[in-house]
Protein backbone atom coordinates (compact mmCIF):
# COMPACT_ATOMS: atom_id res chain seq x y z
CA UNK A 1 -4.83 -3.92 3.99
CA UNK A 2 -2.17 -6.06 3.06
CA UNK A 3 -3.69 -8.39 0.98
CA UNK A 4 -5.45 -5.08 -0.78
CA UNK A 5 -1.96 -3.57 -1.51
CA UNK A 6 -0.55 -7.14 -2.89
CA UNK A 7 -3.46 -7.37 -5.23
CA UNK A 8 -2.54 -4.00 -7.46
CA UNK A 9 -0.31 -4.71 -10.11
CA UNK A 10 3.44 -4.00 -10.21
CA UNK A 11 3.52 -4.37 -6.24
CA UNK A 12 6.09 -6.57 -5.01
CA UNK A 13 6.53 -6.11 -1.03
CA UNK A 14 4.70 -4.75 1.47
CA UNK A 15 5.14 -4.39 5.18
CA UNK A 16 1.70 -3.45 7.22
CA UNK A 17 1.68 -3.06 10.70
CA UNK A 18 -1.54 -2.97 12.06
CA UNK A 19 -0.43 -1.51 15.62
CA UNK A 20 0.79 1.76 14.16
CA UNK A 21 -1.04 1.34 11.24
CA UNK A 22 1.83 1.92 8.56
CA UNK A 23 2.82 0.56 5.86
CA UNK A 24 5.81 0.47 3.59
CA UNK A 25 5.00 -0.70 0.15
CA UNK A 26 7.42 -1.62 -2.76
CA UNK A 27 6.28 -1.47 -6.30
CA UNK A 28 7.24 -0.36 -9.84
CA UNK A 29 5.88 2.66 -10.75
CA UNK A 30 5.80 1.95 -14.22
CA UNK A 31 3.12 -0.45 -13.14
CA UNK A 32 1.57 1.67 -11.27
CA UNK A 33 0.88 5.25 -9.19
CA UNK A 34 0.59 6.33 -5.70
CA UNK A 35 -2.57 7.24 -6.48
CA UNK A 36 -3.69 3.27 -7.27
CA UNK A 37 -2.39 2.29 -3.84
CA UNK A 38 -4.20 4.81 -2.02
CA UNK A 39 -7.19 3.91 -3.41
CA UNK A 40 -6.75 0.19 -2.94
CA UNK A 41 -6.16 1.01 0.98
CA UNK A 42 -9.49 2.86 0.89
CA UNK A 43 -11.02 0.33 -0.61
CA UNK A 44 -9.95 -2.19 1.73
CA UNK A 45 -12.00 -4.17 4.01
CA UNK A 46 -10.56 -4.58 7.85
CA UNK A 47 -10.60 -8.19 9.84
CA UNK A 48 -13.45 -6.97 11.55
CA UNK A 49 -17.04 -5.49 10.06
CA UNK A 50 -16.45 -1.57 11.41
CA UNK A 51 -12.49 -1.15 10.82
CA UNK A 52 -12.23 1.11 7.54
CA UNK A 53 -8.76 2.16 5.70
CA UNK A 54 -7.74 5.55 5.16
CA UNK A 55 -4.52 6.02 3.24
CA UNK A 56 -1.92 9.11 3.54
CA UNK A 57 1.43 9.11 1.76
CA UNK A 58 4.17 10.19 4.35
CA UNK A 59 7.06 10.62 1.77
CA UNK A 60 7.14 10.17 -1.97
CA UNK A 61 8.04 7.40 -4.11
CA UNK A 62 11.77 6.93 -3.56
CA UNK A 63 13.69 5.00 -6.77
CA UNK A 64 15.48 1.55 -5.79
CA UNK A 65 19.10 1.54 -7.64
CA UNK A 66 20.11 -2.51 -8.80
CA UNK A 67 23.34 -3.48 -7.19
């Protein structure tokens, strides 16, 4: 899932944790949507043959300020 989320452009972080099965992705979203990383977690192919992705968004895209 990781390596899924890495691989759309304009991502530049992500934390997955497989145990609770969350994960906390940073990206620019003038690169891309929600809607791209959703589909790249679907998409996704597990470390073993019958483990399949589903994505859900728990909160919306929150904007990063420069400091």
């Amino acid at each position: 899932m990781r390596s899924a989320l890495l691989d759309v452009p304009g991502v530049t972080r992500v934390q997955a944790t497989l145990e609770s099965g969350e994960a906390i992705v940073t990206y620019d979203p003038k690169t891309t949507t929600v809607e791209s990383l959703v589909a790249a977690v679907n998409g996704a192919i597990g470390p073993l043959a019958d483990l399949q992705y589903r994505a859900t968004v728990k909160e919306g895209p929150r904007p990063v300020s420069a400091r």
